[in-house]
Protein backbone atom coordinates (compact mmCIF):
# COMPACT_ATOMS: atom_id res chain seq x y z
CA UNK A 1 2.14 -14.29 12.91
CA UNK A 2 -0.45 -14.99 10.15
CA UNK A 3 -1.93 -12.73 7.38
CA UNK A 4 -4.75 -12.34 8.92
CA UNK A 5 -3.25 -11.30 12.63
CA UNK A 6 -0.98 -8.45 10.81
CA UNK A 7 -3.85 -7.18 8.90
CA UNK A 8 -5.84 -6.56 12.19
CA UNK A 9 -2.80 -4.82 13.74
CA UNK A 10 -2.53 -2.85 10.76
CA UNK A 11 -6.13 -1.93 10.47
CA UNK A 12 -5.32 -0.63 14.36
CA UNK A 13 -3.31 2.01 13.21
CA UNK A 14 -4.88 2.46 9.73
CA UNK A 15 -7.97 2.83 10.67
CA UNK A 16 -9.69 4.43 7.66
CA UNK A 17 -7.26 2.44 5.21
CA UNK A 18 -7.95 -0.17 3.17
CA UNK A 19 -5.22 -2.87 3.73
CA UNK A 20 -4.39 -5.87 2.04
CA UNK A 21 -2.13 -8.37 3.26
CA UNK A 22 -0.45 -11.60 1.43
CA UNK A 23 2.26 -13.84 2.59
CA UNK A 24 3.33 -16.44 5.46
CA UNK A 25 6.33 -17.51 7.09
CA UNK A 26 6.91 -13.81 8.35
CA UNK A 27 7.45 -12.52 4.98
CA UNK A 28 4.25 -10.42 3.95
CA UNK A 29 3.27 -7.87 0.68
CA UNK A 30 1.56 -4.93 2.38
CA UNK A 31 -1.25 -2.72 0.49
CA UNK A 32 -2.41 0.14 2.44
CA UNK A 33 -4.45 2.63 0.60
CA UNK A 34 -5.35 5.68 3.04
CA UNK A 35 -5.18 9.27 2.05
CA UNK A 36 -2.55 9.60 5.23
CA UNK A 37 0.18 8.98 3.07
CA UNK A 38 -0.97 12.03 1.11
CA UNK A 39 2.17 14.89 0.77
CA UNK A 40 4.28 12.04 1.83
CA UNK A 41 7.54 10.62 0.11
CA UNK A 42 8.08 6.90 -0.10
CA UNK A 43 10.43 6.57 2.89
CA UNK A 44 8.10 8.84 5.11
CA UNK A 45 5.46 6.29 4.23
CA UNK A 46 7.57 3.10 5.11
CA UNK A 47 8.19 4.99 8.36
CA UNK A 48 4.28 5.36 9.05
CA UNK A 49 4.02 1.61 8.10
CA UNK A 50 6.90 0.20 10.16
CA UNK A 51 6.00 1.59 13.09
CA UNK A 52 3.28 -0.84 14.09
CA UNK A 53 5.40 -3.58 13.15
CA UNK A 54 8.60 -2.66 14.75
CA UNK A 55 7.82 -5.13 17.80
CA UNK A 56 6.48 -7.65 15.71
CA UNK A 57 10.30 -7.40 13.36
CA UNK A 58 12.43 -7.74 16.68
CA UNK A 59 10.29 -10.66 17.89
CA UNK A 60 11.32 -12.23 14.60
CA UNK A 61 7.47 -12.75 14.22
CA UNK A 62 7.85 -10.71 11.13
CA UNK A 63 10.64 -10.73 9.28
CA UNK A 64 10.06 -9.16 5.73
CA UNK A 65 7.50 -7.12 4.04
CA UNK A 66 7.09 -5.26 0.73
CA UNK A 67 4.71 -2.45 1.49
CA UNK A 68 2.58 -0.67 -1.07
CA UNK A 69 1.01 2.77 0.96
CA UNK A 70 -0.72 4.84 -1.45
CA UNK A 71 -3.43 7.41 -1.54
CA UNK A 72 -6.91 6.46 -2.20
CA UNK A 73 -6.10 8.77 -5.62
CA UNK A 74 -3.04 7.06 -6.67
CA UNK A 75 -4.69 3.70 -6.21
CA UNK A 76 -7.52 4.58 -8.35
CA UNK A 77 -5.19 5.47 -10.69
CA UNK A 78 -2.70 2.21 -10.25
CA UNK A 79 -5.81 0.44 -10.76
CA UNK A 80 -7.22 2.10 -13.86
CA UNK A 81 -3.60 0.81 -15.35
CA UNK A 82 -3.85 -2.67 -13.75
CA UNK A 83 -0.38 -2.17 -11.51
C-alpha cells in the first residue's frame, strides 16, 4: 500500500476531513483534520482512525502509523504556532 492508496481509503471514511498522508514501506504519519474528533479524547480518536485500517494492519499492508486527528479548531490553532 502506497500514500496515495491509504489516503483515498481514508478520505472514504473521512469524508469531510482534510487528510494528509506521508510515508512508505507500510509505515505512514496520518493528519486528519475533521471536526468529528470534536468532544473526543486521544484514544477515542485513534479508535475512529484505526478502524478503516484494521484490514489493511492484519494484511501486513500497513504496518505502522503516527496519526494526528484534530479538529478543524485545534489545527488552526497548531498552525498559528507552526506544530
Amino acid at each position: 500500500m502506497n500514500s496515495e492508496q491509504l489516503t483515498e481509503v481514508l478520505k472514504t471514511a473521512f469524508p469531510e476531513a482534510e487528510v494528509v498522508v506521508s510515508g512508505q514501506a507500510g509505515k505512514f504519519d496520518l493528519r486528519i483534520v475533521d471536526d468529528k474528533f470534536e468532544g473526543k479524547r486521544t484514544v477515542g480518536r485513534q479508535q475512529l482512525v484505526y478502524a478503516p485500517l484494521n484490514e489493511y494492519i492484519a494484511s501486513g499492508a500497513v504496518h505502522a502509523v503516527t496519526i494526528r486527528a484534530m479538529t478543524k479548531e485545534e489545527w488552526r490553532k497548531a498552525s498559528l504556532f507552526g506544530a
